[in-house]
PDB file of N, CA and C in Angstrom:
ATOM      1  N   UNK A   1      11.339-109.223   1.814  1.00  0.00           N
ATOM      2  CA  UNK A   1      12.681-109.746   2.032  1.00  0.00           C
ATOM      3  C   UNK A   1      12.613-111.239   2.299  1.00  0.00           C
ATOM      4  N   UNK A   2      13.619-112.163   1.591  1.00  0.00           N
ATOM      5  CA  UNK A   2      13.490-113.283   1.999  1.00  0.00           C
ATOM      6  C   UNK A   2      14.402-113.547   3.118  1.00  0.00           C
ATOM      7  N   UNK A   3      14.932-114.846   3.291  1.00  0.00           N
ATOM      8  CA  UNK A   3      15.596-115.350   4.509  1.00  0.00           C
ATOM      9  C   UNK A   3      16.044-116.550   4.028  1.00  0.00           C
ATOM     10  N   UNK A   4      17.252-116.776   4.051  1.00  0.00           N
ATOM     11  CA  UNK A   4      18.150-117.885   3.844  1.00  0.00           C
ATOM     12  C   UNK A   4      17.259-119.186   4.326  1.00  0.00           C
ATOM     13  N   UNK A   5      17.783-120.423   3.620  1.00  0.00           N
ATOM     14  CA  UNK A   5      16.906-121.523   4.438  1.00  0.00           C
ATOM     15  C   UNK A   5      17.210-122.061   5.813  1.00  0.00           C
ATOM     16  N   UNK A   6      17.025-122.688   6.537  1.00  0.00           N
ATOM     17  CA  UNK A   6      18.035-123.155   7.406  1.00  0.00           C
ATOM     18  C   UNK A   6      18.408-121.983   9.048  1.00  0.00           C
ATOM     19  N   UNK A   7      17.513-121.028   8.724  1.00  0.00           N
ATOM     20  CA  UNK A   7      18.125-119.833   9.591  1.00  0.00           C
ATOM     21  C   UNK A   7      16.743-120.286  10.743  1.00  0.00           C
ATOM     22  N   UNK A   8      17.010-120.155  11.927  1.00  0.00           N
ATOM     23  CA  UNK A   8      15.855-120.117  12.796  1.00  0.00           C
ATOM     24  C   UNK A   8      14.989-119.193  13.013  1.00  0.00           C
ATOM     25  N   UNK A   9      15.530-117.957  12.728  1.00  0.00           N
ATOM     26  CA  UNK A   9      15.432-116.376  12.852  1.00  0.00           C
ATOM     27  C   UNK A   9      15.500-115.686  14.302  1.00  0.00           C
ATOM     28  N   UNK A  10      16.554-116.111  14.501  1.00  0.00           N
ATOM     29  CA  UNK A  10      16.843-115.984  16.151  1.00  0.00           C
ATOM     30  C   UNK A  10      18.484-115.369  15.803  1.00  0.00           C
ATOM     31  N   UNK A  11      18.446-114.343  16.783  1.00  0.00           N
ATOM     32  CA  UNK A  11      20.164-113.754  16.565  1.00  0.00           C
ATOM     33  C   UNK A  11      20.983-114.112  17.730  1.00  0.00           C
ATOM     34  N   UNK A  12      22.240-114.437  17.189  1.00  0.00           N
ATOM     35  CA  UNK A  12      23.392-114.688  18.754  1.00  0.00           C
ATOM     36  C   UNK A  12      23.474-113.505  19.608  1.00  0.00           C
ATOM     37  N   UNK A  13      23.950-114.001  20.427  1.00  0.00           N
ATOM     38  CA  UNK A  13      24.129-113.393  21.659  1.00  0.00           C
ATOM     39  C   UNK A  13      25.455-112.207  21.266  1.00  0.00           C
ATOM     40  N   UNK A  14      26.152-112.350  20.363  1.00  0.00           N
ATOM     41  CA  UNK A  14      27.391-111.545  20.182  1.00  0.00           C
ATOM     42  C   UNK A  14      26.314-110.084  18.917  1.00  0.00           C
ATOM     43  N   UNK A  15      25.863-110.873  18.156  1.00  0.00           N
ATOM     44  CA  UNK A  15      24.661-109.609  17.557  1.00  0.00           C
ATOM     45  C   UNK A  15      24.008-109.041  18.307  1.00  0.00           C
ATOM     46  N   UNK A  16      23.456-109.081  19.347  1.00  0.00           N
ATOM     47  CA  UNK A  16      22.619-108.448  19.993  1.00  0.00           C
ATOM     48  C   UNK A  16      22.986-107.738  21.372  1.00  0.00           C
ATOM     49  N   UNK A  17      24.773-107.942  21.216  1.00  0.00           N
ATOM     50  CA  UNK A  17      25.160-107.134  21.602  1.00  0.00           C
ATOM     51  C   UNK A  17      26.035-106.211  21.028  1.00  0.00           C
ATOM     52  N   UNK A  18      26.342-106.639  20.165  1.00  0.00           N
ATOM     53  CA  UNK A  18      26.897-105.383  19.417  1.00  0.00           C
ATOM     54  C   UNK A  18      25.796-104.248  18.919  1.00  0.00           C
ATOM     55  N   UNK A  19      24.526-105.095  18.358  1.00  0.00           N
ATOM     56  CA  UNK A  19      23.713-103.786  18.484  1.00  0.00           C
ATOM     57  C   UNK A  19      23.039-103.089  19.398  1.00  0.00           C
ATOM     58  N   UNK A  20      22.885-103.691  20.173  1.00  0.00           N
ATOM     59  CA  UNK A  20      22.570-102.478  21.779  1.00  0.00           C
ATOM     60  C   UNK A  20      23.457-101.672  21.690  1.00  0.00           C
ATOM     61  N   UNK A  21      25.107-101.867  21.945  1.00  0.00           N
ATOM     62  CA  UNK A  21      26.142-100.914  22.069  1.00  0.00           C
ATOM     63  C   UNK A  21      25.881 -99.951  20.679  1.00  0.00           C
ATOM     64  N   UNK A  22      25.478-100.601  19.524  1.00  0.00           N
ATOM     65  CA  UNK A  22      25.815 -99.742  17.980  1.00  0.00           C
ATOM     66  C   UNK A  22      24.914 -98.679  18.392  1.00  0.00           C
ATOM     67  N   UNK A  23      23.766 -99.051  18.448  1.00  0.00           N
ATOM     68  CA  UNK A  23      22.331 -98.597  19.555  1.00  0.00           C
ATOM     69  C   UNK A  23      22.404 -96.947  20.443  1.00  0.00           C
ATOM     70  N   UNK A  24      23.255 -97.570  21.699  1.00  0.00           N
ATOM     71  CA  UNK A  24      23.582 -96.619  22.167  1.00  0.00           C
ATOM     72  C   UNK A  24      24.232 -95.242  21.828  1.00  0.00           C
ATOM     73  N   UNK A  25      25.142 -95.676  20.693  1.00  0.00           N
ATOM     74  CA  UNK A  25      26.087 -94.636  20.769  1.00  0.00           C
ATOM     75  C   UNK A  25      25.384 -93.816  19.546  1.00  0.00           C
ATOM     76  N   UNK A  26      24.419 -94.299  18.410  1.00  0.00           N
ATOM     77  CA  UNK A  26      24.115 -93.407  18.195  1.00  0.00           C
ATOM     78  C   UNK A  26      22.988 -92.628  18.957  1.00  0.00           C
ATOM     79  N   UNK A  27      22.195 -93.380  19.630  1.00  0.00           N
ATOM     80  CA  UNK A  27      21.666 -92.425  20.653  1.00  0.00           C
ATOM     81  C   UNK A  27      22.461 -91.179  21.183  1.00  0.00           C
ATOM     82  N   UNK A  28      23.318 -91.289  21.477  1.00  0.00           N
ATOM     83  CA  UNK A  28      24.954 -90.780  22.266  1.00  0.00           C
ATOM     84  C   UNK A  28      24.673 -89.332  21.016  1.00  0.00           C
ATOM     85  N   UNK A  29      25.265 -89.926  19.965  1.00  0.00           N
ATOM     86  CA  UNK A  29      25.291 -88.799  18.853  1.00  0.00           C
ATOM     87  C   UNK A  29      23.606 -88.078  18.449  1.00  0.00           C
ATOM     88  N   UNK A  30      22.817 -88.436  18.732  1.00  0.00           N
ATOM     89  CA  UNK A  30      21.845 -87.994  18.213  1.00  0.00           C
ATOM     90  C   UNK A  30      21.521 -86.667  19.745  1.00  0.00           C
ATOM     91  N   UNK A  31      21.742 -87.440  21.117  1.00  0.00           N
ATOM     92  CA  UNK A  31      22.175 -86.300  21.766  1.00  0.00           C
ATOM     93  C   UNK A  31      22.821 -85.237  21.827  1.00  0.00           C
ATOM     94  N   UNK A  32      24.133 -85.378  21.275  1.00  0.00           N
ATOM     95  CA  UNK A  32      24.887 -83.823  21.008  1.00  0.00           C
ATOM     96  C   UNK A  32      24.995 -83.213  19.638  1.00  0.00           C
ATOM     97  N   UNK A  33      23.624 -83.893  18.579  1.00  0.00           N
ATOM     98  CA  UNK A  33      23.684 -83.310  17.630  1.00  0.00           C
ATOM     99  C   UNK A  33      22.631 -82.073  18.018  1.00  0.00           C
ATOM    100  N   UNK A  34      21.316 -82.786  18.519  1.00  0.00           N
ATOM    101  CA  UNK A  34      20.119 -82.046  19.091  1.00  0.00           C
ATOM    102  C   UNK A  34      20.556 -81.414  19.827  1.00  0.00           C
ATOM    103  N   UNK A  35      20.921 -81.922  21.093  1.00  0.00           N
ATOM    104  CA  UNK A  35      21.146 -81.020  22.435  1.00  0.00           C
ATOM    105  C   UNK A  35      22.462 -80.311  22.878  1.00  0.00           C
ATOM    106  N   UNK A  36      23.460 -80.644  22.428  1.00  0.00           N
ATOM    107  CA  UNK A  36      24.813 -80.563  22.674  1.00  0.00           C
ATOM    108  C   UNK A  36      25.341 -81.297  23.966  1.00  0.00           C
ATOM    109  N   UNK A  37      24.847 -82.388  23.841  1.00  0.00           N
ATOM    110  CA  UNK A  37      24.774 -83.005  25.396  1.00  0.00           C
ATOM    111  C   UNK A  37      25.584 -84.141  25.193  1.00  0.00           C
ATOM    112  N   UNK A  38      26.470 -84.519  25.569  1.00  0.00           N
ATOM    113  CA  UNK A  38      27.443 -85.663  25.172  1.00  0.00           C
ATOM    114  C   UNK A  38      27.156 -86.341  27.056  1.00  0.00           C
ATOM    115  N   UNK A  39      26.139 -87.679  26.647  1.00  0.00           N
ATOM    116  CA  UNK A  39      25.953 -88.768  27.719  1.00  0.00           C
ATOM    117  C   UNK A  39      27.242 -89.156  28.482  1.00  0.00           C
ATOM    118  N   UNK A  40      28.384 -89.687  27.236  1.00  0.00           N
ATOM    119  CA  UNK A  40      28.977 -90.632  28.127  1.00  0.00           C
ATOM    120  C   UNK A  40      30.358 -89.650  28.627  1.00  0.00           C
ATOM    121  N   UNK A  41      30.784 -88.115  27.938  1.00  0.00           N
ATOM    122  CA  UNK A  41      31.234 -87.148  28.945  1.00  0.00           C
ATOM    123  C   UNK A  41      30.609 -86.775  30.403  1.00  0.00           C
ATOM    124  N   UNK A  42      29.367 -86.841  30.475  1.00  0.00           N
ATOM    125  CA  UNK A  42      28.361 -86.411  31.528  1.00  0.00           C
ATOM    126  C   UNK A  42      28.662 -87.619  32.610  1.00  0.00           C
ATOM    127  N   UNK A  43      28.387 -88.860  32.209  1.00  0.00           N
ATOM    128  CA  UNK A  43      28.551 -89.919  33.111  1.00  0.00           C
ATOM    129  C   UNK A  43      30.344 -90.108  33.540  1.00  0.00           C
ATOM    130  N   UNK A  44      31.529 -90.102  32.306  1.00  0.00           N
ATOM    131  CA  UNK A  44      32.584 -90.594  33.047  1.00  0.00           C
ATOM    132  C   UNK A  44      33.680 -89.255  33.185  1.00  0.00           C
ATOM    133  N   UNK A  45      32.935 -88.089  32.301  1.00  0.00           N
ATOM    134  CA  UNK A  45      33.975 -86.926  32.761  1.00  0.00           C
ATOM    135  C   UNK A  45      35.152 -86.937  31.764  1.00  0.00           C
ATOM    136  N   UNK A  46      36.006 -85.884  31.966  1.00  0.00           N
ATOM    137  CA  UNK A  46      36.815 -85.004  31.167  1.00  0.00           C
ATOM    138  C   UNK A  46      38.151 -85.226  31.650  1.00  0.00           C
ATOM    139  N   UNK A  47      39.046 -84.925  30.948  1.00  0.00           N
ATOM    140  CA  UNK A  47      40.699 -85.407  31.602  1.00  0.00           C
ATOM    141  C   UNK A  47      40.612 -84.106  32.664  1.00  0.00           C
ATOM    142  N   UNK A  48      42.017 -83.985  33.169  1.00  0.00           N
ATOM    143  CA  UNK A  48      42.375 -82.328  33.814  1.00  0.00           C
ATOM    144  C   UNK A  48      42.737 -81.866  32.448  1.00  0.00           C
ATOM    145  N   UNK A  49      43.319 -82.095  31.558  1.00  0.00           N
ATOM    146  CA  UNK A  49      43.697 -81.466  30.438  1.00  0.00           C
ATOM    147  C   UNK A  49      42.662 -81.250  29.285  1.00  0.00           C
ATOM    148  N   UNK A  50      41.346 -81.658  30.003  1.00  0.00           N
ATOM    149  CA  UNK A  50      40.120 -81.123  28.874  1.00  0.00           C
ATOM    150  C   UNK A  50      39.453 -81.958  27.706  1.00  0.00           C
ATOM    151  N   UNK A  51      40.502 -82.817  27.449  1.00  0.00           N
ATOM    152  CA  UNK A  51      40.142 -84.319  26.801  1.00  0.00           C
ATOM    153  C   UNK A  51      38.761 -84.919  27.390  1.00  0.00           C
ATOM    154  N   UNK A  52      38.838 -86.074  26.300  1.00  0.00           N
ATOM    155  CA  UNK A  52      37.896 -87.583  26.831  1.00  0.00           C
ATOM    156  C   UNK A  52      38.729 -87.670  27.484  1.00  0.00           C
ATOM    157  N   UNK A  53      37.848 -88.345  29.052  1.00  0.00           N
ATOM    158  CA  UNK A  53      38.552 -89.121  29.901  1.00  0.00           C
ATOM    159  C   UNK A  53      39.270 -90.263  29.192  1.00  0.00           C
ATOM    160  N   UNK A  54      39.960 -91.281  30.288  1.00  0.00           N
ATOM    161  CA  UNK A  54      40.335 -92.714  29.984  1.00  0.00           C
ATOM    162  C   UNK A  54      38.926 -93.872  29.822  1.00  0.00           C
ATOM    163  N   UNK A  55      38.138 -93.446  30.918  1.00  0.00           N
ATOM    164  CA  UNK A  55      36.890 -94.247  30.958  1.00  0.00           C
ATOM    165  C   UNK A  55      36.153 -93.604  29.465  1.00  0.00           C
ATOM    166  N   UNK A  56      35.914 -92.618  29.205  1.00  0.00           N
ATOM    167  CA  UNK A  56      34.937 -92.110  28.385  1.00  0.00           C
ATOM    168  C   UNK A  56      35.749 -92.570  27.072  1.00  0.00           C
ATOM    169  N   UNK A  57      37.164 -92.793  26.597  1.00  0.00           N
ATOM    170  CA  UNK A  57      38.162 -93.074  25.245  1.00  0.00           C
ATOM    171  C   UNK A  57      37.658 -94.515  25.385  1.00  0.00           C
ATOM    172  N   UNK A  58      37.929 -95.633  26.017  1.00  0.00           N
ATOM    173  CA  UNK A  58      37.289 -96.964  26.281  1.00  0.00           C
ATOM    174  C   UNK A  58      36.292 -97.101  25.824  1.00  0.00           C
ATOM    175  N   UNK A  59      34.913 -96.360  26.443  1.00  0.00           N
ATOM    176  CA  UNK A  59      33.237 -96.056  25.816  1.00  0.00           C
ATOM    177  C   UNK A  59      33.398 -96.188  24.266  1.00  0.00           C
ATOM    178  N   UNK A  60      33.764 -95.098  23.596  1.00  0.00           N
ATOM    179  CA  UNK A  60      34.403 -94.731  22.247  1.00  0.00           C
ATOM    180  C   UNK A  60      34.691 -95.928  21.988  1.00  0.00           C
ATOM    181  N   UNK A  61      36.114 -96.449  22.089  1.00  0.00           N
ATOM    182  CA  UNK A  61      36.599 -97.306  21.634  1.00  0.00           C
ATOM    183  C   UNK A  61      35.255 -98.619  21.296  1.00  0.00           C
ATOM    184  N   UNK A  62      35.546 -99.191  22.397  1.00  0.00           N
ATOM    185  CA  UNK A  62      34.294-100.058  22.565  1.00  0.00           C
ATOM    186  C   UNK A  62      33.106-100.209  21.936  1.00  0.00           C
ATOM    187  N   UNK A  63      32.037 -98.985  21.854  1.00  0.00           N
ATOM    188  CA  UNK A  63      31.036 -98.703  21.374  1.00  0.00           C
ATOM    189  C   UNK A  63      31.185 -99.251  19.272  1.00  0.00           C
ATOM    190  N   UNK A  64      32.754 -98.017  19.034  1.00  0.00           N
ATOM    191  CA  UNK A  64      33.200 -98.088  17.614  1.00  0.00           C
ATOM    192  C   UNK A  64      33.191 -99.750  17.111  1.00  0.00           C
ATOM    193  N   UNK A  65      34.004-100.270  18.230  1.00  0.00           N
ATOM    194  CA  UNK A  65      33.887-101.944  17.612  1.00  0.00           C
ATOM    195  C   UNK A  65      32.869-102.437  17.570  1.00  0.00           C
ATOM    196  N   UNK A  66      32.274-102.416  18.091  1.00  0.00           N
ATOM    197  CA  UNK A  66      30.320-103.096  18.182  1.00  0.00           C
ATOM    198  C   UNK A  66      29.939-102.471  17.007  1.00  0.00           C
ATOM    199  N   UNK A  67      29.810-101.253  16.572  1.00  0.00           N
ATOM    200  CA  UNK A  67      29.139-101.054  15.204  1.00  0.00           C
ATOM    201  C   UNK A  67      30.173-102.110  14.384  1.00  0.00           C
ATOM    202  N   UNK A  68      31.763-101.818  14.226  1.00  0.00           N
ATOM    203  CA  UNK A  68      32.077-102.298  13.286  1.00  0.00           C
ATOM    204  C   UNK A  68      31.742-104.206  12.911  1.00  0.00           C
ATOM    205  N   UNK A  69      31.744-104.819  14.591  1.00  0.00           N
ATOM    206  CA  UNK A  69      31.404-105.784  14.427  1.00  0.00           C
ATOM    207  C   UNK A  69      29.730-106.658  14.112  1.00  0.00           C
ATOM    208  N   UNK A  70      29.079-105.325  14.029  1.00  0.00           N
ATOM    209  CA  UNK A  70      27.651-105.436  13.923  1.00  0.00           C
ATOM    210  C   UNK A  70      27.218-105.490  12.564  1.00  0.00           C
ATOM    211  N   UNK A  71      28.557-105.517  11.549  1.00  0.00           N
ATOM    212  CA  UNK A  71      28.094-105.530  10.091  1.00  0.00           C
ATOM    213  C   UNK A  71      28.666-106.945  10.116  1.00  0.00           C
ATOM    214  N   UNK A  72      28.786-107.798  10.609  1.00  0.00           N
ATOM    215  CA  UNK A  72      29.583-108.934  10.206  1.00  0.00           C
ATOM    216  C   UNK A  72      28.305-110.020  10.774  1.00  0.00           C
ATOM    217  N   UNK A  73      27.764-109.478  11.893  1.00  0.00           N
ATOM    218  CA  UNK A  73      26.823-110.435  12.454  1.00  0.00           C
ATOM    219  C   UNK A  73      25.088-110.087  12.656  1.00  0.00           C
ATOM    220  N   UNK A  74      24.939-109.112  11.790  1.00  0.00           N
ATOM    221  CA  UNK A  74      23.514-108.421  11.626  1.00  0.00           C
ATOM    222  C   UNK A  74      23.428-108.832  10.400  1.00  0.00           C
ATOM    223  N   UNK A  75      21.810-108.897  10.085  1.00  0.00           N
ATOM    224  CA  UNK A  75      21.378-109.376   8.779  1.00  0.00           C
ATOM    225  C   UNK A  75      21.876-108.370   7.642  1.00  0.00           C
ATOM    226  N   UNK A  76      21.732-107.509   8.148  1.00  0.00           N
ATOM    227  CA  UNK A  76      21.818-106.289   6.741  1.00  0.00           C
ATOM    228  C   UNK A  76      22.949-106.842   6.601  1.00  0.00           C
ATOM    229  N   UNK A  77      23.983-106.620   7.017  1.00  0.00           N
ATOM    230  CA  UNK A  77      25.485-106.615   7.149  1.00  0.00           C
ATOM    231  C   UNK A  77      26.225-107.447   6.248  1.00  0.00           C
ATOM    232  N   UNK A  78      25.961-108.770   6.742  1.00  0.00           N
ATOM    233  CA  UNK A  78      26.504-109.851   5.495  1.00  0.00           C
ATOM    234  C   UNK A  78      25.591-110.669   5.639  1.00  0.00           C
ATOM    235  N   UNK A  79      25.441-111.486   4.054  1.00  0.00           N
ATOM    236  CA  UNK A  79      24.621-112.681   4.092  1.00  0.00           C
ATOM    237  C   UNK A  79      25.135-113.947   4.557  1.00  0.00           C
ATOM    238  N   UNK A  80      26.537-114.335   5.029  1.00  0.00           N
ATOM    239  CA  UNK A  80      26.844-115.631   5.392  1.00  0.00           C
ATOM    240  C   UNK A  80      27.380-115.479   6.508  1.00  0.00           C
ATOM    241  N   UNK A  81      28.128-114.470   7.290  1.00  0.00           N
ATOM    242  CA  UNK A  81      28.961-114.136   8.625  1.00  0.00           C
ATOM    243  C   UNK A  81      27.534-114.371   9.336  1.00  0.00           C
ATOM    244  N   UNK A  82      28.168-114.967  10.705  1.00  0.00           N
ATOM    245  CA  UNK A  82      27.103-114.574  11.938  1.00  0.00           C
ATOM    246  C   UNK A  82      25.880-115.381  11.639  1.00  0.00           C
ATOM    247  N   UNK A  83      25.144-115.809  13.133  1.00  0.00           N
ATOM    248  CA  UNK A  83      24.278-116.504  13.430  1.00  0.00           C
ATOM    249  C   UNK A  83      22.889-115.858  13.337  1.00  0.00           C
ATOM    250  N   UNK A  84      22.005-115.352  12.805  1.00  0.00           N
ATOM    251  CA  UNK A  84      20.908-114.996  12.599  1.00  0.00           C
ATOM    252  C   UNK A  84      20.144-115.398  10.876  1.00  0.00           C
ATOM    253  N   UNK A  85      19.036-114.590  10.831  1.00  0.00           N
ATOM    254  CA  UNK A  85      18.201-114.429  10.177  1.00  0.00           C
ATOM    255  C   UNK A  85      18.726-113.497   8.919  1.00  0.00           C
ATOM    256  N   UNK A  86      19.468-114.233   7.813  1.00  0.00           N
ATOM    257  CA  UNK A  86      20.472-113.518   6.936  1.00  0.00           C
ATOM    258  C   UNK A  86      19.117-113.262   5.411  1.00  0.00           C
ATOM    259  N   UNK A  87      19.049-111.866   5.390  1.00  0.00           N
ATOM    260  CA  UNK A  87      18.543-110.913   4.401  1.00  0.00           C
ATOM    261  C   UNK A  87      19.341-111.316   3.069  1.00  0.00           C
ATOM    262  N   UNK A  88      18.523-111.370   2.092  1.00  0.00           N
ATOM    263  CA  UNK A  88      19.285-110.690   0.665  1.00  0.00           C
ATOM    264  C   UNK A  88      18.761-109.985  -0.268  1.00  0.00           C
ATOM    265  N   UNK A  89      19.450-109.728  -0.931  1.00  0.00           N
ATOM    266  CA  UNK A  89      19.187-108.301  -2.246  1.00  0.00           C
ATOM    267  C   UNK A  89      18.524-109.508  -3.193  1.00  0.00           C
ATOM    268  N   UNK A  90      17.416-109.192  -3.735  1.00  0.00           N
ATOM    269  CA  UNK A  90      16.685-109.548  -5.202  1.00  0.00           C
ATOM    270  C   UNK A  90      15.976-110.936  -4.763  1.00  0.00           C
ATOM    271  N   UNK A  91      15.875-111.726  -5.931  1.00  0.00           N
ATOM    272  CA  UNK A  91      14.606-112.744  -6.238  1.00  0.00           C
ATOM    273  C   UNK A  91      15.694-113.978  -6.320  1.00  0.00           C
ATOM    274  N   UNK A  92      16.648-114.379  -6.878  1.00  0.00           N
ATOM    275  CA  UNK A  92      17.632-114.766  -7.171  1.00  0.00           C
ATOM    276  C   UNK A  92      17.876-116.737  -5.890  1.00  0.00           C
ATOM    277  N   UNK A  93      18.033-117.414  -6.486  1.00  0.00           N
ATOM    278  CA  UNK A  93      18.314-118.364  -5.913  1.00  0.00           C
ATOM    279  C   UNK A  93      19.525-118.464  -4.850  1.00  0.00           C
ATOM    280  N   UNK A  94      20.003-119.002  -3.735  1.00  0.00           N
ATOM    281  CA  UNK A  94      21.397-118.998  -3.262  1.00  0.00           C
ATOM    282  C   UNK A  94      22.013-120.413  -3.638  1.00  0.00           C
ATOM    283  N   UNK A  95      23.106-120.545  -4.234  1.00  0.00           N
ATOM    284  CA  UNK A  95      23.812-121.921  -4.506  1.00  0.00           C
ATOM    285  C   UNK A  95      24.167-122.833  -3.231  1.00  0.00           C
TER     286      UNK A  95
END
């Protein structure tokens, strides 16, 4: 794989947190695929009505944007968004 010129190969602070969170949550899922064990029900709990909590819908929420924003500022993701070490497909020159 090459690497854009100009890149330090160092990632921002907003990438490297979106992928910890992206990180986590599939950890999260890889738990209640294996185990049936859902982490962040265990830690913030269940409505009275049996739902995700409010804290645990937030988690969700939250977690969902970090992946989504983790394609914008991770190498795979895009080659020009975001401060890191930007990947590309083939042999090919960049203009």
């Amino acid at each position: 794989m090459d690497t854009h010129e100009g890149t330090t190969g160092e990632w921002s602070a907003a990438a490297k947190i979106f992928l910890a969170l992206s990180i986590v949550g599939a950890l999260n899922w890889g738990l209640i695929g294996f185990f049936n064990f859902n982490l962040v029900t265990a830690i913030f709990g269940v409505s009275p009505l049996g739902g995700a909590s409010t804290a645990s819908r937030i988690v969700y929420a939250v977690v969902g944007l970090a992946g989504l924003a983790a394609l914008f500022v991770t190498p795979w993701g895009t080659r020009r968004l975001g401060r890191g070490v930007h990947f590309h497909r083939g042999a090919r020159a960049n203009p």
